[in-house]
C-alpha atoms as a PDB file:
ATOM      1  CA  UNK A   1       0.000   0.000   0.000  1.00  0.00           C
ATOM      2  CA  UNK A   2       1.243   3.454  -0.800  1.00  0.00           C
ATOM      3  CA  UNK A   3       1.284   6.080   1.519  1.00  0.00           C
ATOM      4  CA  UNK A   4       1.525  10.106   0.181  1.00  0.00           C
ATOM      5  CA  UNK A   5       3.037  11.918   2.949  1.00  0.00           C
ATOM      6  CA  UNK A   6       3.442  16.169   2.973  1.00  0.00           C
ATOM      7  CA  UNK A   7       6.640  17.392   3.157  1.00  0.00           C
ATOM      8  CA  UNK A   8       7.245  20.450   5.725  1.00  0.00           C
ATOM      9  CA  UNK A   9       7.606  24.143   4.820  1.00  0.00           C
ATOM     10  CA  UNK A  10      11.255  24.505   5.935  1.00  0.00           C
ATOM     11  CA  UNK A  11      12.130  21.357   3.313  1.00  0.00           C
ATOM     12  CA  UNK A  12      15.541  21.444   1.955  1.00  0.00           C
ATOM     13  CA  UNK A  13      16.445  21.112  -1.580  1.00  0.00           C
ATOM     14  CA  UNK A  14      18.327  18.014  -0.416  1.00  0.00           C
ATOM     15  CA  UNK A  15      14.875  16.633   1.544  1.00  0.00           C
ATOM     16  CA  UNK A  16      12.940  16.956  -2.042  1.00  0.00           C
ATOM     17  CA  UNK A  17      15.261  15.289  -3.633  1.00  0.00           C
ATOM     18  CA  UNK A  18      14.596  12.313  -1.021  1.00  0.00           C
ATOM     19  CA  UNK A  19      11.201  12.304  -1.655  1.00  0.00           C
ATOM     20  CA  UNK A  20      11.125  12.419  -5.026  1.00  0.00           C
ATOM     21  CA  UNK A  21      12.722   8.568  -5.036  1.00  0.00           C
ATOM     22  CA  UNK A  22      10.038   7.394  -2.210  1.00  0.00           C
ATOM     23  CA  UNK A  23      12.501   7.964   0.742  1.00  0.00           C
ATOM     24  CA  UNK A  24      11.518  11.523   2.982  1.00  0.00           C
ATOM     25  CA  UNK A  25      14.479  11.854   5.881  1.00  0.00           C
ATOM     26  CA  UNK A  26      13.886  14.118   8.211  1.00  0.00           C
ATOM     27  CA  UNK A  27      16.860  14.943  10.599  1.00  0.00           C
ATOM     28  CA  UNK A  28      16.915  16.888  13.738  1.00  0.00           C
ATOM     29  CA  UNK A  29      20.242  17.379  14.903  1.00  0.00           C
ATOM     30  CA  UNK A  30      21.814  13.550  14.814  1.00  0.00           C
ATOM     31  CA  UNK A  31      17.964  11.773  14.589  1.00  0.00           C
ATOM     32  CA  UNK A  32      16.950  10.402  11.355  1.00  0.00           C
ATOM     33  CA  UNK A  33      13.949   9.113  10.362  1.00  0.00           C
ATOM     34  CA  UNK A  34      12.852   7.225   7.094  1.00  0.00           C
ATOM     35  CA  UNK A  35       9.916   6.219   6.142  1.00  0.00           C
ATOM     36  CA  UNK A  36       9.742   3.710   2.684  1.00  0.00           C
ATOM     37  CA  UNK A  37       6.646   4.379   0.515  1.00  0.00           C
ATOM     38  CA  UNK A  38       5.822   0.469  -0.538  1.00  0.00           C
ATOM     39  CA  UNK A  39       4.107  -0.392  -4.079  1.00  0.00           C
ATOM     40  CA  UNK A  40       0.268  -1.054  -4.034  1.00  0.00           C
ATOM     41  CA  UNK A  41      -0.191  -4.854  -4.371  1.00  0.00           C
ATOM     42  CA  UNK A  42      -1.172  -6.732  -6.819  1.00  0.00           C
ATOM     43  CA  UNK A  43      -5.283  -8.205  -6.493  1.00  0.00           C
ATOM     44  CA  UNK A  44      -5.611 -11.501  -8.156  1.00  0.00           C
ATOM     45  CA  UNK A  45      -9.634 -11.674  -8.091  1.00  0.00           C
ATOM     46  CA  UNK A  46     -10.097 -15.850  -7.950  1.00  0.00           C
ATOM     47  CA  UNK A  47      -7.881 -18.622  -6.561  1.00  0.00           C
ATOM     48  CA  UNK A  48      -4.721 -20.034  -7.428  1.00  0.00           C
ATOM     49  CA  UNK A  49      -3.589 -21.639  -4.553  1.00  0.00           C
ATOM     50  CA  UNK A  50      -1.211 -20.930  -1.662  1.00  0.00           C
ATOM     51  CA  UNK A  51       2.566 -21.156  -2.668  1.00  0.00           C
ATOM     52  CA  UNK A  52       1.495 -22.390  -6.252  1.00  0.00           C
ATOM     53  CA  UNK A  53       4.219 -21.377  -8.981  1.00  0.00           C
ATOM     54  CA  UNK A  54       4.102 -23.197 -12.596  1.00  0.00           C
ATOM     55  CA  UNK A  55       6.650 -25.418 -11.351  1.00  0.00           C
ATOM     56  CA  UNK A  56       5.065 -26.202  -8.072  1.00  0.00           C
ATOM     57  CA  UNK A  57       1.317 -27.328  -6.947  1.00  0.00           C
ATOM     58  CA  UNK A  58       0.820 -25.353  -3.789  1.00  0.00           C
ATOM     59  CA  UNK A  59      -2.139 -26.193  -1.975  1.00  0.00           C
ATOM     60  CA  UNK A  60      -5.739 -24.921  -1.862  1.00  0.00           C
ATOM     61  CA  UNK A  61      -6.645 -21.686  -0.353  1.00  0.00           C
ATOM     62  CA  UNK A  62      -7.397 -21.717   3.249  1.00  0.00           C
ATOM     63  CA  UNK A  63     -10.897 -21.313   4.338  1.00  0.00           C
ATOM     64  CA  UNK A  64     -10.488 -17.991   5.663  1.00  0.00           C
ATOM     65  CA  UNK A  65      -9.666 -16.706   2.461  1.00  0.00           C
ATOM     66  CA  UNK A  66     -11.052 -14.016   0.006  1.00  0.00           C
ATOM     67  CA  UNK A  67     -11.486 -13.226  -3.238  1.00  0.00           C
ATOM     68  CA  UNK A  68     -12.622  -9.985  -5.067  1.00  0.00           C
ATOM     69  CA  UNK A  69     -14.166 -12.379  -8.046  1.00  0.00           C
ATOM     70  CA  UNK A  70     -15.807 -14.176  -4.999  1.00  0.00           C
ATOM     71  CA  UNK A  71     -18.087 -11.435  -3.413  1.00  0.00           C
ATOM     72  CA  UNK A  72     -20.310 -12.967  -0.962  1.00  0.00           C
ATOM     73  CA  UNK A  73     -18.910 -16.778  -1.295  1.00  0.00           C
ATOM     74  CA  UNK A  74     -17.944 -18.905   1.076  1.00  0.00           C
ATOM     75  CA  UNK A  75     -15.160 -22.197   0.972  1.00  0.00           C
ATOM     76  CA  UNK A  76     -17.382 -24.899   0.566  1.00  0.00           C
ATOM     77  CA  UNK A  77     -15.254 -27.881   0.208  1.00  0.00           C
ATOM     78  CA  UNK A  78     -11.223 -28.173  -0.107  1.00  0.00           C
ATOM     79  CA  UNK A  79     -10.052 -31.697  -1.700  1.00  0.00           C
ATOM     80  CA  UNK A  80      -6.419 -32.891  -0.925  1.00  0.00           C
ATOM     81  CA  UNK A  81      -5.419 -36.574  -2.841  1.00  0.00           C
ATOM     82  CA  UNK A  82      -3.598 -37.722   0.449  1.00  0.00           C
ATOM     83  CA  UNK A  83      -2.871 -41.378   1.010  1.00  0.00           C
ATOM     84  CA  UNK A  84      -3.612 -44.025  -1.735  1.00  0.00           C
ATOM     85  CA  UNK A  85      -7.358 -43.886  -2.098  1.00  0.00           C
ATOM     86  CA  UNK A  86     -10.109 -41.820  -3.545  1.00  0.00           C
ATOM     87  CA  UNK A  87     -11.576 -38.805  -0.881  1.00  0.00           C
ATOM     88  CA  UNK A  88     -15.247 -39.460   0.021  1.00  0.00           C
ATOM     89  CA  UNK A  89     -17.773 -39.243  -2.120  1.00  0.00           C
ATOM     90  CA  UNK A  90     -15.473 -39.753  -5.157  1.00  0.00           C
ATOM     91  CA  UNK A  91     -15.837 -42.601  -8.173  1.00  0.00           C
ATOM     92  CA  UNK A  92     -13.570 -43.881 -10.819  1.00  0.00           C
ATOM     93  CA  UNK A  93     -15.852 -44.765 -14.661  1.00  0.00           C
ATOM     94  CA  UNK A  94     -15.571 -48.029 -16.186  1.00  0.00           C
ATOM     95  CA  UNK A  95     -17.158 -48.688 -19.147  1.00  0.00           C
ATOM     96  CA  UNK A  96     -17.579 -47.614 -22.494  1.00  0.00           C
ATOM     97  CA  UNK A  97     -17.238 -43.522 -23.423  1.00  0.00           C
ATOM     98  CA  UNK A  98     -20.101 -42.343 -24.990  1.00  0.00           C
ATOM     99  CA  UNK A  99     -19.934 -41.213 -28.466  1.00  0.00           C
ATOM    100  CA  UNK A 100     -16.745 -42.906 -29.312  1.00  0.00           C
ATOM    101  CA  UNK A 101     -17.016 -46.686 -30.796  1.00  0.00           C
ATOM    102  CA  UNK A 102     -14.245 -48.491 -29.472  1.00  0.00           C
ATOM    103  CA  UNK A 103     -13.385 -46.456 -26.547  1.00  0.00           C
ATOM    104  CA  UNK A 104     -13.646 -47.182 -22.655  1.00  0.00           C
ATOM    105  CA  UNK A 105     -12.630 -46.050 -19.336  1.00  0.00           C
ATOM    106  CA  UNK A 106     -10.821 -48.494 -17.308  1.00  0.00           C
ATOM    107  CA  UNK A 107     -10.924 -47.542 -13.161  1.00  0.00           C
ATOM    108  CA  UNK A 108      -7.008 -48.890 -12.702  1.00  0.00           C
ATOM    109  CA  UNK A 109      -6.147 -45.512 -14.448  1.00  0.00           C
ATOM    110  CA  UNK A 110      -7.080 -43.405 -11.676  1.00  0.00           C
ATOM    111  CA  UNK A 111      -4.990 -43.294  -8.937  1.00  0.00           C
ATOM    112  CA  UNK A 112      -3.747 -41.513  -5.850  1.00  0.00           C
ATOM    113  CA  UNK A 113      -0.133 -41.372  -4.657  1.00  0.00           C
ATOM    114  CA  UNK A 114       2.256 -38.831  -3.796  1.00  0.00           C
ATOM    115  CA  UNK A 115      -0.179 -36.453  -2.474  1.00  0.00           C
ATOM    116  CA  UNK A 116      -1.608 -36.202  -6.647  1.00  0.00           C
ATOM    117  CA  UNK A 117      -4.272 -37.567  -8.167  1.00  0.00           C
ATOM    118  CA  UNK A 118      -3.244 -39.242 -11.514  1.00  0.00           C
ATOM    119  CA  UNK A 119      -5.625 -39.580 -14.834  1.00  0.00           C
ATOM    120  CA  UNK A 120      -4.081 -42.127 -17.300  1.00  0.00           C
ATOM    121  CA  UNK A 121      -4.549 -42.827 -21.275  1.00  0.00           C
ATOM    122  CA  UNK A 122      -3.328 -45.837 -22.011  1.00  0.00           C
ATOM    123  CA  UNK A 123      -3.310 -49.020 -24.111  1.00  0.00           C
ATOM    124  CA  UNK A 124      -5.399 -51.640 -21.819  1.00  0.00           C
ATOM    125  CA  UNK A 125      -5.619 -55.399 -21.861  1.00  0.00           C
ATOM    126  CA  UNK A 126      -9.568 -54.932 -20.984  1.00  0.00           C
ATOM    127  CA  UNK A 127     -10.251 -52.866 -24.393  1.00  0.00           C
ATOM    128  CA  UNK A 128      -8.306 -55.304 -26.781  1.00  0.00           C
ATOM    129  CA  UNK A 129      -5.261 -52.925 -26.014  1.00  0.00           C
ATOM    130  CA  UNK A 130      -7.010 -50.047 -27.297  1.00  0.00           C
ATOM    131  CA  UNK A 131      -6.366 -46.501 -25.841  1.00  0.00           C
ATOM    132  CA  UNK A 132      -8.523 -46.494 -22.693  1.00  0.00           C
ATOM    133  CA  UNK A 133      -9.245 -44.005 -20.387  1.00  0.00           C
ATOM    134  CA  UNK A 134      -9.244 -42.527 -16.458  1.00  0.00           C
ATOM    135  CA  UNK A 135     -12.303 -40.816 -15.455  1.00  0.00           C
ATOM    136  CA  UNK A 136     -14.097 -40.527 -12.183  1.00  0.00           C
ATOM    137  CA  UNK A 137     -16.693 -37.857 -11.035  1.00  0.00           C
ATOM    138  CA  UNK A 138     -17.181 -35.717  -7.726  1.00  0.00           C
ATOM    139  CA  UNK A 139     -20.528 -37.549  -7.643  1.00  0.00           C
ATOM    140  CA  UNK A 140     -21.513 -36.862  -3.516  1.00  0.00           C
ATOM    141  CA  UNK A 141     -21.463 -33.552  -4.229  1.00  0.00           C
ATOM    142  CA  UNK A 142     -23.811 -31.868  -6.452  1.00  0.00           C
ATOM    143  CA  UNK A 143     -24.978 -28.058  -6.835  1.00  0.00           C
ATOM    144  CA  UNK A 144     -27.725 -25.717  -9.349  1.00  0.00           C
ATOM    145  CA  UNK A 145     -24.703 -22.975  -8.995  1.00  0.00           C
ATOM    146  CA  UNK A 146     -21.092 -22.239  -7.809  1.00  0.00           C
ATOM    147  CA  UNK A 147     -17.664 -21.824  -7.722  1.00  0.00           C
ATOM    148  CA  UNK A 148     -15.129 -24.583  -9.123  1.00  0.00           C
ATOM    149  CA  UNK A 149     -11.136 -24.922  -9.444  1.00  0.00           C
ATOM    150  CA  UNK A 150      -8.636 -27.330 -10.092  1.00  0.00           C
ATOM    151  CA  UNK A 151      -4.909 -27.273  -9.834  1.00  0.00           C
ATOM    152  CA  UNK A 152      -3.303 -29.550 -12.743  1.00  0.00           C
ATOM    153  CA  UNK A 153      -1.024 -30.162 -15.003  1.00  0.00           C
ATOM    154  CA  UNK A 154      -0.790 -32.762 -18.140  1.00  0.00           C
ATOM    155  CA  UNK A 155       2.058 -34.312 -19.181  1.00  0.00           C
ATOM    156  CA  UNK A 156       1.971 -35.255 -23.112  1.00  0.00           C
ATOM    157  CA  UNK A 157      -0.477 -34.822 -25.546  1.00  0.00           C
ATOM    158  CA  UNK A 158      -3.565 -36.234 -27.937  1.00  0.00           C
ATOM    159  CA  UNK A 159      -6.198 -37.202 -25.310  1.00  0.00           C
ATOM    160  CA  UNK A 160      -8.656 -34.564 -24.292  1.00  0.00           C
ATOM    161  CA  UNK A 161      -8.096 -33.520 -20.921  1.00  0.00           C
ATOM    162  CA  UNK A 162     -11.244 -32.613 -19.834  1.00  0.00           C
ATOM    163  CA  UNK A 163     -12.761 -30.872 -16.192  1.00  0.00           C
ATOM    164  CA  UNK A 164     -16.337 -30.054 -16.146  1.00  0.00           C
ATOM    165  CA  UNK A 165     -19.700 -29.737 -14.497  1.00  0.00           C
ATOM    166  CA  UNK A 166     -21.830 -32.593 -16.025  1.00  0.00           C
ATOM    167  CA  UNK A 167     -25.370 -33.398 -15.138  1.00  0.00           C
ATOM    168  CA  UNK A 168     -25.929 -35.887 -12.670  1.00  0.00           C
ATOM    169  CA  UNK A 169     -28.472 -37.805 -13.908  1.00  0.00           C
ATOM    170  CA  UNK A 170     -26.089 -38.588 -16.847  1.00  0.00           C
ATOM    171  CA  UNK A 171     -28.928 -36.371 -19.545  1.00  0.00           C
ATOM    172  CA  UNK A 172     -26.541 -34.399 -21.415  1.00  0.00           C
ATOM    173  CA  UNK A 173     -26.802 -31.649 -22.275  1.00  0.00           C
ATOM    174  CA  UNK A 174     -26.486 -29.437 -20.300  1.00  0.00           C
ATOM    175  CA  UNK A 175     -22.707 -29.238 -19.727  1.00  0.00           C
ATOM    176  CA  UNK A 176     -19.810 -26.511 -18.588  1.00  0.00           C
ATOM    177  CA  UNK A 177     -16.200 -27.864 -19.949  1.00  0.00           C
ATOM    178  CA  UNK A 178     -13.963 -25.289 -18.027  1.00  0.00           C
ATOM    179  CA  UNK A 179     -10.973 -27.541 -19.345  1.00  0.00           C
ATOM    180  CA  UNK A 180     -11.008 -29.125 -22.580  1.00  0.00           C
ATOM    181  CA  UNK A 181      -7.460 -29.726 -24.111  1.00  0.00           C
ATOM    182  CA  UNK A 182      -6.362 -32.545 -26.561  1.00  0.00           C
ATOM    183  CA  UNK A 183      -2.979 -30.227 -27.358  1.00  0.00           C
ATOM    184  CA  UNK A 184       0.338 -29.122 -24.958  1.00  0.00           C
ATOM    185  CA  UNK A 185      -0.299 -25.700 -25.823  1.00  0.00           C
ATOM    186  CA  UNK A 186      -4.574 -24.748 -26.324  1.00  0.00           C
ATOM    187  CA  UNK A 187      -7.504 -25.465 -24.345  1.00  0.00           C
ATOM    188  CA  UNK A 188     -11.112 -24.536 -24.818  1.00  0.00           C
ATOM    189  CA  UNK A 189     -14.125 -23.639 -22.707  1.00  0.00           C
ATOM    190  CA  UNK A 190     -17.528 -24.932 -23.834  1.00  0.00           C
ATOM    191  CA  UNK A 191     -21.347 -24.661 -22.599  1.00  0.00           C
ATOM    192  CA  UNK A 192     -23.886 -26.780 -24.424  1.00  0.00           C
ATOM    193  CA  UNK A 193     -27.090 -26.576 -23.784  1.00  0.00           C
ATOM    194  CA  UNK A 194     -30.923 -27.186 -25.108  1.00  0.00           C
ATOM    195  CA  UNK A 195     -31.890 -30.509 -26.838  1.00  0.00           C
ATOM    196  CA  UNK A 196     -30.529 -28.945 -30.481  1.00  0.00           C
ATOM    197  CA  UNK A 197     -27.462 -29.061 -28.978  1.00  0.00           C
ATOM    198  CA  UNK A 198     -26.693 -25.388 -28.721  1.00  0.00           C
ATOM    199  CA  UNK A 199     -22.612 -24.637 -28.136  1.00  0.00           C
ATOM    200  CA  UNK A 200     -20.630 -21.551 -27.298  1.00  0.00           C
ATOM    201  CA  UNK A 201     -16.925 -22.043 -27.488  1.00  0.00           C
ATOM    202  CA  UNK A 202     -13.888 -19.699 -26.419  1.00  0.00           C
ATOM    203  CA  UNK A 203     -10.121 -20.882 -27.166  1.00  0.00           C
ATOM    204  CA  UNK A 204      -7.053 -20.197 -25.421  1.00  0.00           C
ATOM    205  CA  UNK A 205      -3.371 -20.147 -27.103  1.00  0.00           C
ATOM    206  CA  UNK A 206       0.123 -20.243 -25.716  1.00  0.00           C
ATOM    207  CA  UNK A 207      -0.751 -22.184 -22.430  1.00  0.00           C
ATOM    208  CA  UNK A 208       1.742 -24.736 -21.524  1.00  0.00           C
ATOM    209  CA  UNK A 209      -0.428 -27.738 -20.145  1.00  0.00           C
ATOM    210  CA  UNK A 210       2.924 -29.095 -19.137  1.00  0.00           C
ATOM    211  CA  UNK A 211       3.376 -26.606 -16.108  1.00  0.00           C
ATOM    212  CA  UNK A 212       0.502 -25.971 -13.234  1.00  0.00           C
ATOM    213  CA  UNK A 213      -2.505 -24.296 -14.098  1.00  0.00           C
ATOM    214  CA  UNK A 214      -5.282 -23.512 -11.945  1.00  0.00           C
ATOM    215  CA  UNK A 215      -8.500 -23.836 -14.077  1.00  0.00           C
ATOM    216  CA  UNK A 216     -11.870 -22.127 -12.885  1.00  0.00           C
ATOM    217  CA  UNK A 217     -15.348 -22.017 -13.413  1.00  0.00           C
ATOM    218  CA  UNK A 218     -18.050 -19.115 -12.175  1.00  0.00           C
ATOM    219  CA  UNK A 219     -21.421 -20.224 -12.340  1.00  0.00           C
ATOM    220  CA  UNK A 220     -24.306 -18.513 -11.437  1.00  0.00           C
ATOM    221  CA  UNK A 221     -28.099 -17.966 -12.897  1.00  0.00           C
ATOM    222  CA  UNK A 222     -26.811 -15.041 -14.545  1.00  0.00           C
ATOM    223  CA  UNK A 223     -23.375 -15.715 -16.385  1.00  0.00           C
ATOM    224  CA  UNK A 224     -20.869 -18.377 -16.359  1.00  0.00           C
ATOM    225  CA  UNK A 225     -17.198 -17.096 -16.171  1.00  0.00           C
ATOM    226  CA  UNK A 226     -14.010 -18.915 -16.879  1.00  0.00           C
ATOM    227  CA  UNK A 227     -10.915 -18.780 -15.259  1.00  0.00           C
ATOM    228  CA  UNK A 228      -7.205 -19.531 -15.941  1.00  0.00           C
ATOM    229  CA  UNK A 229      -4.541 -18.843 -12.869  1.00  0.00           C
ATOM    230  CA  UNK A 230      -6.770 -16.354 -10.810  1.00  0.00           C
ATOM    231  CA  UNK A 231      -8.377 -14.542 -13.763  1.00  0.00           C
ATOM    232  CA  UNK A 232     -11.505 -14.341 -15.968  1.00  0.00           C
ATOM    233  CA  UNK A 233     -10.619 -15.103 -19.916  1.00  0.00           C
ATOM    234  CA  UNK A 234     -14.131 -15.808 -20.965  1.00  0.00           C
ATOM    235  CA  UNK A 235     -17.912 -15.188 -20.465  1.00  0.00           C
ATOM    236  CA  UNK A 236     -21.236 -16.277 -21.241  1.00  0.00           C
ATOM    237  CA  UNK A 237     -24.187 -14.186 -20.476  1.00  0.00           C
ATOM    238  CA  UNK A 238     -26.491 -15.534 -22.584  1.00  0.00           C
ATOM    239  CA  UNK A 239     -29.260 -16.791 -19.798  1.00  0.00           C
ATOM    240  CA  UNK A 240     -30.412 -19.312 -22.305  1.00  0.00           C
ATOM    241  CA  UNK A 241     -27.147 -20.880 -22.331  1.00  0.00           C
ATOM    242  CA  UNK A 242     -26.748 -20.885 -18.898  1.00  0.00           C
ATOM    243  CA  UNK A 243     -27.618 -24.286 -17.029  1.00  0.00           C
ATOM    244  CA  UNK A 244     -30.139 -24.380 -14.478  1.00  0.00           C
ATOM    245  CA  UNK A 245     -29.750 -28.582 -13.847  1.00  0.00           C
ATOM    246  CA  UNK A 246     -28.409 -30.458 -10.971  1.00  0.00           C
ATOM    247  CA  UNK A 247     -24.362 -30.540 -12.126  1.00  0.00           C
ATOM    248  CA  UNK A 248     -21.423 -32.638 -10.642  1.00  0.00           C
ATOM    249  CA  UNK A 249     -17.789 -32.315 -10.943  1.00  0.00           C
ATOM    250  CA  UNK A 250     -15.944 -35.094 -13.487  1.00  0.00           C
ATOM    251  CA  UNK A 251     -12.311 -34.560 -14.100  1.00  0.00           C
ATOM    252  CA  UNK A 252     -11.613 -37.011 -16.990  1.00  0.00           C
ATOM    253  CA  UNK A 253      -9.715 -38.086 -19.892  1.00  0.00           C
ATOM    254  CA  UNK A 254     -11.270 -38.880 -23.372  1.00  0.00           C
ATOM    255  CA  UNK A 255      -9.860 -40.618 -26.610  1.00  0.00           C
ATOM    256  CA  UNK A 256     -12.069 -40.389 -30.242  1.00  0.00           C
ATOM    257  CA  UNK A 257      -9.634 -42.354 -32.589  1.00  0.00           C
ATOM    258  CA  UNK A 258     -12.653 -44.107 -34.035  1.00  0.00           C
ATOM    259  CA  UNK A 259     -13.442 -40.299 -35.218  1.00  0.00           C
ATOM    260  CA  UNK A 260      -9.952 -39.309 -35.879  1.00  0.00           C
ATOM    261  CA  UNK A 261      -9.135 -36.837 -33.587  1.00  0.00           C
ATOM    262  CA  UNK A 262      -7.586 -36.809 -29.777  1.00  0.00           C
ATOM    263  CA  UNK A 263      -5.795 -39.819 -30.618  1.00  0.00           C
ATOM    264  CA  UNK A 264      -2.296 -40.009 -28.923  1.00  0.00           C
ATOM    265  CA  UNK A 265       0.926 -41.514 -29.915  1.00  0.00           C
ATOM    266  CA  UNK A 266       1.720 -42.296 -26.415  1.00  0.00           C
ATOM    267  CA  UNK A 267       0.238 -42.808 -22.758  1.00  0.00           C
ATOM    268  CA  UNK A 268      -0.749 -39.289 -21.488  1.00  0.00           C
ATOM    269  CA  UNK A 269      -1.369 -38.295 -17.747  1.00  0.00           C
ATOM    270  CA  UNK A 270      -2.410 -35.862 -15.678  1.00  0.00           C
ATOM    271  CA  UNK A 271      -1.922 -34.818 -12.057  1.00  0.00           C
ATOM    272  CA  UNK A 272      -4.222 -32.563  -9.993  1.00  0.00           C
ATOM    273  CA  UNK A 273      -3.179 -31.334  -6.795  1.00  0.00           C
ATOM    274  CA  UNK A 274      -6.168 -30.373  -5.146  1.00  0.00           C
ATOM    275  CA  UNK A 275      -9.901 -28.929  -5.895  1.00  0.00           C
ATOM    276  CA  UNK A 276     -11.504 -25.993  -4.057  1.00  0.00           C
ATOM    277  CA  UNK A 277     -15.301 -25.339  -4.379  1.00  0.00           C
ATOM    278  CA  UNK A 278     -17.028 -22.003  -3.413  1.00  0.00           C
ATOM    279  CA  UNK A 279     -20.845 -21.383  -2.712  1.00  0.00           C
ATOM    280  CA  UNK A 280     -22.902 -18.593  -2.006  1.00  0.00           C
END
């Protein structure tokens, strides 16, 4: 915070000088006083996490904070992968992926070690050593509105990496992709909506999904807003657009080779660090 301070009438040429480069002395006989004017801070408006760098995960805000994107919200849930299982509440997929023939999620790609949670692509014995995919879906905890972020990063390339807020009685649409990336370098946000399958789509360039990102979702009855490392990028206000459904958190990886595209050459992963949730 800056701080403007007066100079007195009997100033020096010597004192100005002083305060002209932030530092005002003021000396009476052999005291000296200085006082260092200190730049106003910089207000990131949504989370990123505490001690979070591209090169390092942090960990999710504390409860106590705030957020000038978060007026009026409140820390509703904090998720830390400790230990080697899945936190409460949370479910791997198996099965087949709809809308891709061939394609399948198998639960043994999800895993927890390390303090990360890990979401695999890879070939699998159970799919006829097809490219099979990790998947699994907040599914205890469901909400008509709120806040959403995810620390991650991905490490290589072709399968979408995917987090959104999917409906939980599994009738798509509607849907909110806050993360949709099949690329080391792009990502999209989407919102479908209506039984014609309405879409709005906003890109992002130069991201490197190979460092930590914090990727965020705002929604409310009145816009959704999407966030990348504690600030907005995108915006629908379109109230038709916007869901008004039951919606869960999946985090998720998704292969559609049978369609020719996000097909990888090799087994991709990716590690989130933690999840914070916000509600009004």
């Amino acid at each position: 915070m800056s701080t403007e301070l007066s100079p007195p009438s009997t100033s020096s040429q010597a004192q100005r000088a002083l305060a002209a480069t932030g530092l005002l002395a003021l000396v009476a006989g052999i005291v000296a006083t200085y006082i260092v004017l200190q730049p106003t801070p910089v207000v990131i408006p949504y989370p990123v996490g505490d001690n979070a760098t591209v090169a390092v995960p942090g960990t999710s805000p504390t409860t106590t904070a705030s957020f000038v994107g978060l007026p009026g919200y409140h820390q509703s849930a904090a998720v830390a992968f400790s230990g080697t299982t899945l936190p409460t509440g949370w479910k791997a997929f198996s099965g087949p992926i709809h809308g891709d023939p061939g394609a399948s999620y198998d639960p043994r790609f999800v895993s927890v070690a390390n303090g990360v949670l890990s979401i695999k692509t890879d070939h699998s014995a159970r799919n006829n050593q097809s490219w099979t995919n990790g998947g699994l879906c907040q599914c205890g905890v469901v909400h008509t509105s709120g806040a959403y972020f995810v620390r991650s990063q991905t490490i290589g390339s072709g399968a979408e990496d995917i987090a959104m807020l999917w409906p939980t009685n599994d009738k798509w649409p509607p849907e909110i992709e806050f993360l949709q990336s099949e690329t080391p370098s792009t990502s999209r946000a989407t919102v479908y909506w209506s039984t014609k399958h309405h879409t709005m789509t906003f890109s992002l360039a130069d991201v490197n999904q190979h460092d930590w990102h914090t990727w965020g979702v705002v929604w409310t009855k009145s816009k959704v807003t999407f966030v990348l490392d504690g600030h907005a990028w995108a915006q629908v206000t379109n109230v038709k657009a916007i869901p008004t459904k039951p919606l869960r958190l999946d985090l998720e990886q998704q292969t559609y080779c049978a369609l020719h595209f996000a097909c990888p050459s090799a087994p991709v992963h990716t590690n989130v660090a933690w999840v914070a949730e916000y509600q009004q």
